[in-house]
PDB file of N, CA and C in Angstrom:
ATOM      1  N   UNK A   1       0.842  -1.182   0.000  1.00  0.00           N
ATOM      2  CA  UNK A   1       0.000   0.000   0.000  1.00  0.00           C
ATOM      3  C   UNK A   1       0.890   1.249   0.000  1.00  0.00           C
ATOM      4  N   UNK A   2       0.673   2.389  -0.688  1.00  0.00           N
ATOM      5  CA  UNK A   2       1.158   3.662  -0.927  1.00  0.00           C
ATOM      6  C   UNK A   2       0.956   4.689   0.188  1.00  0.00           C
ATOM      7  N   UNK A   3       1.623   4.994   0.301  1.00  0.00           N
ATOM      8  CA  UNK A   3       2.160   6.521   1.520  1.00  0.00           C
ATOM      9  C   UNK A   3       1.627   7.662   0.879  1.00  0.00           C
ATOM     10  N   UNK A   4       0.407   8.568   1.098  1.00  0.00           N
ATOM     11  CA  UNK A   4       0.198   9.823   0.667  1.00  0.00           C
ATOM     12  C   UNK A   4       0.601  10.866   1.670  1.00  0.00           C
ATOM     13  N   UNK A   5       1.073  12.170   0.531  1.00  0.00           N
ATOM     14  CA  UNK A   5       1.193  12.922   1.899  1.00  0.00           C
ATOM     15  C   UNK A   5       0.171  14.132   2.072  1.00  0.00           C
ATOM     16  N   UNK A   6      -0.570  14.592   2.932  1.00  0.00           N
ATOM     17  CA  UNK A   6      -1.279  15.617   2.993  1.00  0.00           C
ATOM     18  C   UNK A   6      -0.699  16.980   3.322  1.00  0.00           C
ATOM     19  N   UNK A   7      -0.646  18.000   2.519  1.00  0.00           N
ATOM     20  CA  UNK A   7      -0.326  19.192   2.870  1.00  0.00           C
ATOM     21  C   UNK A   7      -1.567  20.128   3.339  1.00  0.00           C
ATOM     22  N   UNK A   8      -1.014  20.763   4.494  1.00  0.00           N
ATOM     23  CA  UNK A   8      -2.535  21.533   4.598  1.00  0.00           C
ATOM     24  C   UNK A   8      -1.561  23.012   4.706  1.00  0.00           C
ATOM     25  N   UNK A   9      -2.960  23.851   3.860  1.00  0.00           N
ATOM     26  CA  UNK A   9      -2.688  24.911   3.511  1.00  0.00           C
ATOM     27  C   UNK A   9      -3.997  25.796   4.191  1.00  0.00           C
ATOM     28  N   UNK A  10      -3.970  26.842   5.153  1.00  0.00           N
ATOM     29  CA  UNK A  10      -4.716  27.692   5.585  1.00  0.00           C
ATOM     30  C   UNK A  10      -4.791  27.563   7.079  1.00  0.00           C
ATOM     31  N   UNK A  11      -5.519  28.071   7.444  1.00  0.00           N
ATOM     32  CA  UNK A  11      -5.319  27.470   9.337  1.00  0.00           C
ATOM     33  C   UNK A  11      -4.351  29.104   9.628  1.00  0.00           C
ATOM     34  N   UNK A  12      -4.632  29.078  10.871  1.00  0.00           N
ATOM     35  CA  UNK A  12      -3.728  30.150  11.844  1.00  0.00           C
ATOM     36  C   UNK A  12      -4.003  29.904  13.234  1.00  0.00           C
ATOM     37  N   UNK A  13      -3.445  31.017  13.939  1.00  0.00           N
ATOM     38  CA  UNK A  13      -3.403  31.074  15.234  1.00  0.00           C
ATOM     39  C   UNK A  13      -4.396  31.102  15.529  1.00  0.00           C
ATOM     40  N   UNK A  14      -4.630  30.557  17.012  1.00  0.00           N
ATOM     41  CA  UNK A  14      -5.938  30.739  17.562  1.00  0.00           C
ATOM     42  C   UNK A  14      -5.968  32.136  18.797  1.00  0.00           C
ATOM     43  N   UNK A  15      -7.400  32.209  18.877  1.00  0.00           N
ATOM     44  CA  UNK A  15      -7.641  33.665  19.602  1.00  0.00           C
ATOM     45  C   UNK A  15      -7.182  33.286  20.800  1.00  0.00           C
ATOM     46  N   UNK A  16      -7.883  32.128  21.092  1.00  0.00           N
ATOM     47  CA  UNK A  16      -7.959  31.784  22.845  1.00  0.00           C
ATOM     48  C   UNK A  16      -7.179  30.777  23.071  1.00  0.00           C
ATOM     49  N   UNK A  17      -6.499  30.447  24.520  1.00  0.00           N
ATOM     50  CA  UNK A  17      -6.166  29.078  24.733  1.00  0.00           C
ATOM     51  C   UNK A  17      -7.186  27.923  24.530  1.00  0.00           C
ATOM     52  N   UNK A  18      -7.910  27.814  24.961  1.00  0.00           N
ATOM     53  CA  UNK A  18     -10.027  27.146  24.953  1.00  0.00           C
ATOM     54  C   UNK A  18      -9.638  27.007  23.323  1.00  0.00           C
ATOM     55  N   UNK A  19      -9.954  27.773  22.416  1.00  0.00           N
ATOM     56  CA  UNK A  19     -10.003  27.715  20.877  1.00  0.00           C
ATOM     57  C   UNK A  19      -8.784  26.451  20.490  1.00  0.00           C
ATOM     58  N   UNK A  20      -7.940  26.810  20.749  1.00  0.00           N
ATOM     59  CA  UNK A  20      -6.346  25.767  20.558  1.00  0.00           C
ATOM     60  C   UNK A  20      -6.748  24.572  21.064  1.00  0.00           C
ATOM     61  N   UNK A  21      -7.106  24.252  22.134  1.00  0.00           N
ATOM     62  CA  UNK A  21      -7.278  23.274  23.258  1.00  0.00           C
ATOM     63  C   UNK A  21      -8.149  22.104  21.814  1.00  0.00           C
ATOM     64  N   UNK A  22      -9.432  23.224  21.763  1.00  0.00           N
ATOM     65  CA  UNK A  22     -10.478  22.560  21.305  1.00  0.00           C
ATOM     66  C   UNK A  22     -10.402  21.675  19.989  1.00  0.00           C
ATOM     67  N   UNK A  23      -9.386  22.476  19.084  1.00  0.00           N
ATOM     68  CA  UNK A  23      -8.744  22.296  17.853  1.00  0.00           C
ATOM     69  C   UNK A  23      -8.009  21.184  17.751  1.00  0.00           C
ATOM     70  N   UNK A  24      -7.232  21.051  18.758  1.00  0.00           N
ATOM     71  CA  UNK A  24      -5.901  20.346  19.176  1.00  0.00           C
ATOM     72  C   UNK A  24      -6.492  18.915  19.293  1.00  0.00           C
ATOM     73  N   UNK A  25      -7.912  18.980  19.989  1.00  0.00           N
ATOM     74  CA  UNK A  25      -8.361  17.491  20.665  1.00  0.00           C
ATOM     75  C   UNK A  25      -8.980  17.055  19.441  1.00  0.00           C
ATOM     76  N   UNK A  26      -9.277  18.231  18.039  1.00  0.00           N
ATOM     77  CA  UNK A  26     -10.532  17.667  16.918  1.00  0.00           C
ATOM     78  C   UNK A  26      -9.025  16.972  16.336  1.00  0.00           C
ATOM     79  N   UNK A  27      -7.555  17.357  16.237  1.00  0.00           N
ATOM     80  CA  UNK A  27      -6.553  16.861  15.407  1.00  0.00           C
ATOM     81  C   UNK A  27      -6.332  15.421  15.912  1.00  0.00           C
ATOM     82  N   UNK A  28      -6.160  15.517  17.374  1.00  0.00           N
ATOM     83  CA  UNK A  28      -6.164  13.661  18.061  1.00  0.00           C
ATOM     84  C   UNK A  28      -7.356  12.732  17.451  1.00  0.00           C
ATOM     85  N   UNK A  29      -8.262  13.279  17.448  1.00  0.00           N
ATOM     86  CA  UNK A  29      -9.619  13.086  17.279  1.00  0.00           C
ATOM     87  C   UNK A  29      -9.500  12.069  15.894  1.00  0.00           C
ATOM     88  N   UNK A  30      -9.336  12.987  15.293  1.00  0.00           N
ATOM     89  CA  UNK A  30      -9.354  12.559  13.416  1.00  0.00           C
ATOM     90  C   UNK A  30      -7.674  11.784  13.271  1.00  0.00           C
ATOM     91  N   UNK A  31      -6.911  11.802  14.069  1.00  0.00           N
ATOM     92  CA  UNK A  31      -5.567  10.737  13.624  1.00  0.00           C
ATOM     93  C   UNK A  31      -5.894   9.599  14.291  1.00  0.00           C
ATOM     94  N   UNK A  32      -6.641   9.208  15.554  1.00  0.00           N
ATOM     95  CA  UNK A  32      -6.841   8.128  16.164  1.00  0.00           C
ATOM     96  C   UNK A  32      -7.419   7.161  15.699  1.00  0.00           C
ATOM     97  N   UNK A  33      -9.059   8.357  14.928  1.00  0.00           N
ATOM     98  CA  UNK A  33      -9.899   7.598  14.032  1.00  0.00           C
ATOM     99  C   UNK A  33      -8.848   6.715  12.750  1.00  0.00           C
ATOM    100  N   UNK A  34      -7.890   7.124  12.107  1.00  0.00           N
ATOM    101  CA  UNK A  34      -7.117   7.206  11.197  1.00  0.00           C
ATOM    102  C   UNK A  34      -6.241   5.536  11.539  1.00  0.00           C
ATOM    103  N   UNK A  35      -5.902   5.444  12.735  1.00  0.00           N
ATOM    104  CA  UNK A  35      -5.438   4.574  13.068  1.00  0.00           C
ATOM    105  C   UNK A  35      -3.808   4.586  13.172  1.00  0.00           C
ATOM    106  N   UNK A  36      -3.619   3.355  12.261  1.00  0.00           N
ATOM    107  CA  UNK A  36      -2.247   2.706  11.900  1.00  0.00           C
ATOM    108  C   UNK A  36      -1.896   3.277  10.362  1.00  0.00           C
ATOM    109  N   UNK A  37      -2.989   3.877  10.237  1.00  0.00           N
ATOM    110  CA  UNK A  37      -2.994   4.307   9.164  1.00  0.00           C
ATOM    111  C   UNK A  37      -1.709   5.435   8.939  1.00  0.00           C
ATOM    112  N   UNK A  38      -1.439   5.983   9.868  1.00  0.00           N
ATOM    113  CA  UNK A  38      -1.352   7.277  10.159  1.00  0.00           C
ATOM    114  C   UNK A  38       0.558   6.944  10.302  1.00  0.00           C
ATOM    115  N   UNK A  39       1.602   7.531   9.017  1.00  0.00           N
ATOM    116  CA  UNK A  39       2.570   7.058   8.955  1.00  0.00           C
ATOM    117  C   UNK A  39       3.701   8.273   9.785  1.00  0.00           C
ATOM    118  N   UNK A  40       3.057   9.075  10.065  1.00  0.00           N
ATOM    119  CA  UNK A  40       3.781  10.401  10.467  1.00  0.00           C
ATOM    120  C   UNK A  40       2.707  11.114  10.778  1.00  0.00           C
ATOM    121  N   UNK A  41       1.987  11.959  11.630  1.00  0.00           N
ATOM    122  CA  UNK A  41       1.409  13.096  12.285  1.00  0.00           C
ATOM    123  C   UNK A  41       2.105  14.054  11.600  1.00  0.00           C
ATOM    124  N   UNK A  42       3.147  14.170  11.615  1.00  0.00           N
ATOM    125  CA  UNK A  42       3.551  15.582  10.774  1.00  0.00           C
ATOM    126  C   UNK A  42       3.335  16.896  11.935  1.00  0.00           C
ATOM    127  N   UNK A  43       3.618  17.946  11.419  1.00  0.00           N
ATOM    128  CA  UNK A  43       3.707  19.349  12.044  1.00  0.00           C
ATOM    129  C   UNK A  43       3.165  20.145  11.445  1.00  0.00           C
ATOM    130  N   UNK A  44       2.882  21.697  12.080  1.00  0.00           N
ATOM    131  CA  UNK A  44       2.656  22.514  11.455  1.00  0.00           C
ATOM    132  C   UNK A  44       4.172  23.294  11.157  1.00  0.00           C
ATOM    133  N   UNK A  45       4.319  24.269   9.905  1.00  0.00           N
ATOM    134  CA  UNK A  45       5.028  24.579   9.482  1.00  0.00           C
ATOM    135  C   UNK A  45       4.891  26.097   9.543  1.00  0.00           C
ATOM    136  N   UNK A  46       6.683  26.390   9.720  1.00  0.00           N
ATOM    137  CA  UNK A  46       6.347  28.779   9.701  1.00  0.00           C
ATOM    138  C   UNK A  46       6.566  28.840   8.793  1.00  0.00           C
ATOM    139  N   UNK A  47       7.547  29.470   8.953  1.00  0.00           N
ATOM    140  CA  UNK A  47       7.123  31.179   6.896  1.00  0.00           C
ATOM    141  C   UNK A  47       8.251  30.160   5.809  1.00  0.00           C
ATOM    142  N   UNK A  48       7.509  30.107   4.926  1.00  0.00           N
ATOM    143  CA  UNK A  48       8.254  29.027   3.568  1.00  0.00           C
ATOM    144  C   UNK A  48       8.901  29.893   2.993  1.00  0.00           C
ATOM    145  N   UNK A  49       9.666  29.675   1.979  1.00  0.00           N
ATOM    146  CA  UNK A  49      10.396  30.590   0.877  1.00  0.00           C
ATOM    147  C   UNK A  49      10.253  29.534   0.280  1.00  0.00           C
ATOM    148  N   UNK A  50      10.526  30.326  -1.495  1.00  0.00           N
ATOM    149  CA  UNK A  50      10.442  29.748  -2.617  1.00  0.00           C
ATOM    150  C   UNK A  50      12.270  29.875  -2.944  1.00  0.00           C
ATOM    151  N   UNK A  51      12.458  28.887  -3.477  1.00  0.00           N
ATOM    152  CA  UNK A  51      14.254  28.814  -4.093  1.00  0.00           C
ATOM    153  C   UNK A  51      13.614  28.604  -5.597  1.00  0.00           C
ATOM    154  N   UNK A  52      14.274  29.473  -6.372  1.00  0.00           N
ATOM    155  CA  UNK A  52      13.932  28.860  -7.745  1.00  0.00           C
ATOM    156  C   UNK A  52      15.925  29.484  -8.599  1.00  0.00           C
ATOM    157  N   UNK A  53      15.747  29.281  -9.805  1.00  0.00           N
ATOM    158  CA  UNK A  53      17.169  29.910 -10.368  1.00  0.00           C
ATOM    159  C   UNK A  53      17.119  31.135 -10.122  1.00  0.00           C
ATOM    160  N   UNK A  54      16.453  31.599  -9.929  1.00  0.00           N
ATOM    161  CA  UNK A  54      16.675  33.473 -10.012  1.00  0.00           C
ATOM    162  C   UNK A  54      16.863  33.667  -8.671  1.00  0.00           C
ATOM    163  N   UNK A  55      16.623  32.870  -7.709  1.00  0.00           N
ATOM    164  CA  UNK A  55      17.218  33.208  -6.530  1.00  0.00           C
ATOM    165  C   UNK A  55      15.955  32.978  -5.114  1.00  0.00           C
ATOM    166  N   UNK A  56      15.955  33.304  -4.244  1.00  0.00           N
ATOM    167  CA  UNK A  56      14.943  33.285  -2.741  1.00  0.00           C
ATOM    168  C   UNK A  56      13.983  34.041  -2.704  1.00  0.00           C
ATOM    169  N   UNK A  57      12.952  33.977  -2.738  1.00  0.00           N
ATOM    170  CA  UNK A  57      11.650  34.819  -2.610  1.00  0.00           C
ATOM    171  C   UNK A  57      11.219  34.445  -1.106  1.00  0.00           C
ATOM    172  N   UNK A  58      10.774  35.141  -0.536  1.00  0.00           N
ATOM    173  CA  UNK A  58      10.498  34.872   0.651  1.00  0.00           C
ATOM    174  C   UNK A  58       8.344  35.224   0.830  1.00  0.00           C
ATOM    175  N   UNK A  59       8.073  34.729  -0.342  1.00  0.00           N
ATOM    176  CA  UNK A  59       6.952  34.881  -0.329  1.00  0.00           C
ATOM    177  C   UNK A  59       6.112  33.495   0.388  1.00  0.00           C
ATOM    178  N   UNK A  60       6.789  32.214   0.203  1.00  0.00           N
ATOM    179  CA  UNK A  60       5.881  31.334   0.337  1.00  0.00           C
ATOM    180  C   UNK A  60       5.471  30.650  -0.998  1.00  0.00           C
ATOM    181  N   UNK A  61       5.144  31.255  -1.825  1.00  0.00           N
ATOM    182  CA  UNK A  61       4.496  30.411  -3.200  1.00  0.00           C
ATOM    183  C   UNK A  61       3.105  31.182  -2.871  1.00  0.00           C
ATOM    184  N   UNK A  62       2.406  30.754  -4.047  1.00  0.00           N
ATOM    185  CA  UNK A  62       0.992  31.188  -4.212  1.00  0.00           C
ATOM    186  C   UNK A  62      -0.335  30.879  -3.269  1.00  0.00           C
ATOM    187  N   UNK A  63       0.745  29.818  -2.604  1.00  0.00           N
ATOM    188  CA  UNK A  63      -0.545  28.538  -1.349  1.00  0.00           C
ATOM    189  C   UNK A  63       0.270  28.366  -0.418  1.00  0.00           C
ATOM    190  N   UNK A  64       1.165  29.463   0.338  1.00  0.00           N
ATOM    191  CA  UNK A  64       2.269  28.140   1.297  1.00  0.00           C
ATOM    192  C   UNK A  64       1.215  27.168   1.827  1.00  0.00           C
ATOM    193  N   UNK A  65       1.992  25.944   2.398  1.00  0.00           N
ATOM    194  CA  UNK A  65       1.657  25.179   3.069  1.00  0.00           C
ATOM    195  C   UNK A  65       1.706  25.870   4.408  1.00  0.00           C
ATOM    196  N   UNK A  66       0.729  24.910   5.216  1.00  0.00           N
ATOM    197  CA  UNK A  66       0.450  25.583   6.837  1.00  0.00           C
ATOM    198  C   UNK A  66       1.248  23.954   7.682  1.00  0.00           C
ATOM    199  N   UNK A  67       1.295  22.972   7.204  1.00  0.00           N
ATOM    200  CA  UNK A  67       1.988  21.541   7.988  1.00  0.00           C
ATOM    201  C   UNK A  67       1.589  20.432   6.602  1.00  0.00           C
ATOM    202  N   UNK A  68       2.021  19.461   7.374  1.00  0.00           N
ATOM    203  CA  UNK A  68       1.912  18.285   6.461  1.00  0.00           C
ATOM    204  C   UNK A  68       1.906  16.444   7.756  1.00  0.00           C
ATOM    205  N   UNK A  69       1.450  15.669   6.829  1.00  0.00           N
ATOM    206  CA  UNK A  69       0.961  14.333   7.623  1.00  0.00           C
ATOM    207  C   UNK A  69       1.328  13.639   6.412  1.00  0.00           C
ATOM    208  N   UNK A  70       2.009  12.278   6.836  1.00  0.00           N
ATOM    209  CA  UNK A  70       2.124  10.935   6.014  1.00  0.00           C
ATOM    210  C   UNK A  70       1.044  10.093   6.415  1.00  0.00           C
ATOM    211  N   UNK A  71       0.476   9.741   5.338  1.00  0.00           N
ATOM    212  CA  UNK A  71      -0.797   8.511   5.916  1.00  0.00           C
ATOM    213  C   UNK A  71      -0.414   7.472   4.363  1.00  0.00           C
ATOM    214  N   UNK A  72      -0.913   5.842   5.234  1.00  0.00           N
ATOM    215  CA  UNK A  72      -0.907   4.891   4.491  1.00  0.00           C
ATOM    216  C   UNK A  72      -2.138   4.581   4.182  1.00  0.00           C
ATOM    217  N   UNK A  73      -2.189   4.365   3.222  1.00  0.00           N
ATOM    218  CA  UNK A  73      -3.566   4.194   2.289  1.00  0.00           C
ATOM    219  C   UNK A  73      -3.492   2.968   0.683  1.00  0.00           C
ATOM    220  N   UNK A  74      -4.286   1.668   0.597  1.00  0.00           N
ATOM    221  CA  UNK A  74      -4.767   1.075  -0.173  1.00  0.00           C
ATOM    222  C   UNK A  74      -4.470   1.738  -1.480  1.00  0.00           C
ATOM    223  N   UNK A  75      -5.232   3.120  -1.565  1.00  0.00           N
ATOM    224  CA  UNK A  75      -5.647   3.837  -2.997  1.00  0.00           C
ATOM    225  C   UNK A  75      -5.778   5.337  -3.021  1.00  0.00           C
ATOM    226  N   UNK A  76      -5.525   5.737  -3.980  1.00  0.00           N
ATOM    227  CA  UNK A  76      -5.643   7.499  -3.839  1.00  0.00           C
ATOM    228  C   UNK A  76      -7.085   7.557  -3.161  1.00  0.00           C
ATOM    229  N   UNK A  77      -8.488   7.007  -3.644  1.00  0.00           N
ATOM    230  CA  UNK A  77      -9.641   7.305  -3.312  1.00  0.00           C
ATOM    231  C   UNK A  77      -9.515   6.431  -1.753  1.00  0.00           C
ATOM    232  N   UNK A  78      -9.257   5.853  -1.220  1.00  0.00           N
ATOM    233  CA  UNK A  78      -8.786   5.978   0.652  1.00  0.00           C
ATOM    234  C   UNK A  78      -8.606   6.870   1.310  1.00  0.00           C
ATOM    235  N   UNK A  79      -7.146   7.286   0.738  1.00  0.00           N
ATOM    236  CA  UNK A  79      -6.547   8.860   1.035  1.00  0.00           C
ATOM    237  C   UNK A  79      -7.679  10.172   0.933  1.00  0.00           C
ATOM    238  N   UNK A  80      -7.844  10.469  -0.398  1.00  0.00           N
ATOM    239  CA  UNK A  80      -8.793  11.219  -0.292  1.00  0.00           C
ATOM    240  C   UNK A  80      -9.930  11.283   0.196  1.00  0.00           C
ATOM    241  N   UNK A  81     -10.848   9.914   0.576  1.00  0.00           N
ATOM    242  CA  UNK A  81     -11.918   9.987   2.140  1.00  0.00           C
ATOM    243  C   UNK A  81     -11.258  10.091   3.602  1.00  0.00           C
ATOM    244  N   UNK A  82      -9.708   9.775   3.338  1.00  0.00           N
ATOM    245  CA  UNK A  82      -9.434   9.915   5.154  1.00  0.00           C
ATOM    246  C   UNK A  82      -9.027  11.485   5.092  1.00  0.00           C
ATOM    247  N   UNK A  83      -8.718  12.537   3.930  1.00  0.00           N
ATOM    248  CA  UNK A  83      -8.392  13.715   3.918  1.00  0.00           C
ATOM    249  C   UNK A  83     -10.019  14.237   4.557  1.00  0.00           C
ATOM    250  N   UNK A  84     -10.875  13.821   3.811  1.00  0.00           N
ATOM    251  CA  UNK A  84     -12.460  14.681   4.008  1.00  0.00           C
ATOM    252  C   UNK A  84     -12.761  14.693   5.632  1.00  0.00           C
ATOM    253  N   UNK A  85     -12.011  14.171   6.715  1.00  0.00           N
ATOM    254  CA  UNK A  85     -12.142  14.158   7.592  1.00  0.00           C
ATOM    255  C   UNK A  85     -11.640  15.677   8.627  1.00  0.00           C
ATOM    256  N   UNK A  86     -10.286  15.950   7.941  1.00  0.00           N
ATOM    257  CA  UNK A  86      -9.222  16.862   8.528  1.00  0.00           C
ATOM    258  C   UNK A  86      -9.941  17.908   8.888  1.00  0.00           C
ATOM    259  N   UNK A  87     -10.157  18.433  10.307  1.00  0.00           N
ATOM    260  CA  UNK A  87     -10.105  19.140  10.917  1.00  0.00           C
ATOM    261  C   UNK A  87     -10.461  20.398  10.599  1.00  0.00           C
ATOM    262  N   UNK A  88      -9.757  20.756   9.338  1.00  0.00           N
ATOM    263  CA  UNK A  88      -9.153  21.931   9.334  1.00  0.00           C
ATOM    264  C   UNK A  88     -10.307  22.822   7.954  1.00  0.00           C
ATOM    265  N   UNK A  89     -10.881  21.579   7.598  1.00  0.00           N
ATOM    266  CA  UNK A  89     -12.127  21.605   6.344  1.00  0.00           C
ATOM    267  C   UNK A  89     -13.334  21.973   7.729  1.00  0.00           C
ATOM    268  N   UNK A  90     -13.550  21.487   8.524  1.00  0.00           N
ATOM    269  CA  UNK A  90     -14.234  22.537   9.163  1.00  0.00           C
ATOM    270  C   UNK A  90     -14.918  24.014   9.443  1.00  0.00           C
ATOM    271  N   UNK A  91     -15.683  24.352   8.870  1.00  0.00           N
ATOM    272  CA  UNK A  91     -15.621  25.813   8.930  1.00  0.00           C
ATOM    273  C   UNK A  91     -15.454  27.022   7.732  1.00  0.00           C
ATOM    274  N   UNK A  92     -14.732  25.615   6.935  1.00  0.00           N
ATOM    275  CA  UNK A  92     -13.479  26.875   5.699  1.00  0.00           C
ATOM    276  C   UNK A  92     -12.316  26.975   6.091  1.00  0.00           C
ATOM    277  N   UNK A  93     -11.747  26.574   7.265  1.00  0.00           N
ATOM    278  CA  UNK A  93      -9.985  27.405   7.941  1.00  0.00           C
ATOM    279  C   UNK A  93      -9.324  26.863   6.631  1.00  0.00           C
ATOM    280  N   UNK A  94      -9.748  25.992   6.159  1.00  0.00           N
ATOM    281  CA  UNK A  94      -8.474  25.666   5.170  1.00  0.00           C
ATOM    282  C   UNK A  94      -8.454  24.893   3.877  1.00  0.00           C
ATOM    283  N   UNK A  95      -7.499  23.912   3.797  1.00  0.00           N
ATOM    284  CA  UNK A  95      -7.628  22.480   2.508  1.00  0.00           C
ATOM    285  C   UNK A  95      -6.270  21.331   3.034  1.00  0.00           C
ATOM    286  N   UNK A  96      -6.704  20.679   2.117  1.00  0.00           N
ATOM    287  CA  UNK A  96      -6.096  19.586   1.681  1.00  0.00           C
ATOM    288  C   UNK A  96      -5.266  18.829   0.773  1.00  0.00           C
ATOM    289  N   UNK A  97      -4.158  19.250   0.700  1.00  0.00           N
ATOM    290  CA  UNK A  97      -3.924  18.852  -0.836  1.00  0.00           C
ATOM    291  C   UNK A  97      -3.101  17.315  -0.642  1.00  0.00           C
ATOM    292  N   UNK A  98      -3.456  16.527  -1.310  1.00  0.00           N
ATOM    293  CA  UNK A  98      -3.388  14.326  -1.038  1.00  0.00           C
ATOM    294  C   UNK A  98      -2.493  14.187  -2.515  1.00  0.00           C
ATOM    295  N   UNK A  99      -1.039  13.914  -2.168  1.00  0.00           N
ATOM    296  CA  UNK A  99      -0.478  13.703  -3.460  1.00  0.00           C
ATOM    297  C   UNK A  99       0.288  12.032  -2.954  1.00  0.00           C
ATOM    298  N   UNK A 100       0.189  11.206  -3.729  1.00  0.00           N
ATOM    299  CA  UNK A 100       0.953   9.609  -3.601  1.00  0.00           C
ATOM    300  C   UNK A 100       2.494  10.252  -3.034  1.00  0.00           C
ATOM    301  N   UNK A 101       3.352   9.813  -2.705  1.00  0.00           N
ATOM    302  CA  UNK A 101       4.774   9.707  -2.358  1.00  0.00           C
ATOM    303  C   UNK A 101       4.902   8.483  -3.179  1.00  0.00           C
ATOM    304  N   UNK A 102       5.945   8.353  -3.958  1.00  0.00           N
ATOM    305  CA  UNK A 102       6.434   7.793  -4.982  1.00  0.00           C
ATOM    306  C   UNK A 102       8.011   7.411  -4.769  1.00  0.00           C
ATOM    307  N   UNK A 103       7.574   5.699  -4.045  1.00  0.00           N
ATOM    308  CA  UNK A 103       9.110   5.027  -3.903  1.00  0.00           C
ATOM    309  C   UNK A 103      10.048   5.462  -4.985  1.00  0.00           C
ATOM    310  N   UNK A 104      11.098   5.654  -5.006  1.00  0.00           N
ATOM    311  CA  UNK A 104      12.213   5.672  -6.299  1.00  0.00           C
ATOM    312  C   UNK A 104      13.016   4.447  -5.827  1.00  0.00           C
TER     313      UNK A 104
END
């Protein structure tokens, strides 16, 4: 079975400690459900830069990423129902983006 990785893009700080707390327990929440599945939890991530030939942009790209998670999954369509779960689709705060990781 194939390793996808989820990038999540959107999300920020929270107002309150209570707000974080609450957030924090929906992220346990949805990796537990997830299981063994779940190849890395991953982190959230700070300020990205872009490296390209012309040199360092310190913009991020058009979407930085906000963290990322390794999950094991059967099939892209696995992955993409255990993504519809994330937390972070809640509300609008954010997305999902589910790409295969590709042994070399």
């Amino acid at each position: 079975m194939p390793d996808y990785v989820f990038a999540y893009h959107g999300g920020g700080k929270f107002a309150t400690k209570e707000e974080g707390d609450r957030a924090m327990a929906a992220w346990r929440a949805w990796f537990a459900n997830m299981g063994a599945a779940v190849v890395e939890g991953g982190k959230p991530v700070g300020k990205s830069y872009t490296v390209s030939a012309k040199g360092v942009a310190d913009n991020g790209g058009a979407n930085p990423i906000s963290g990322y998670s390794v999950i094991h999954a059967k099939d892209l369509g696995a992955a993409l129902e255990m993504a519809k779960g994330c937390p972070m689709l809640q509300g609008g705060a954010g997305t999902v983006e589910v790409a295969e990781a590709i042994n070399m």
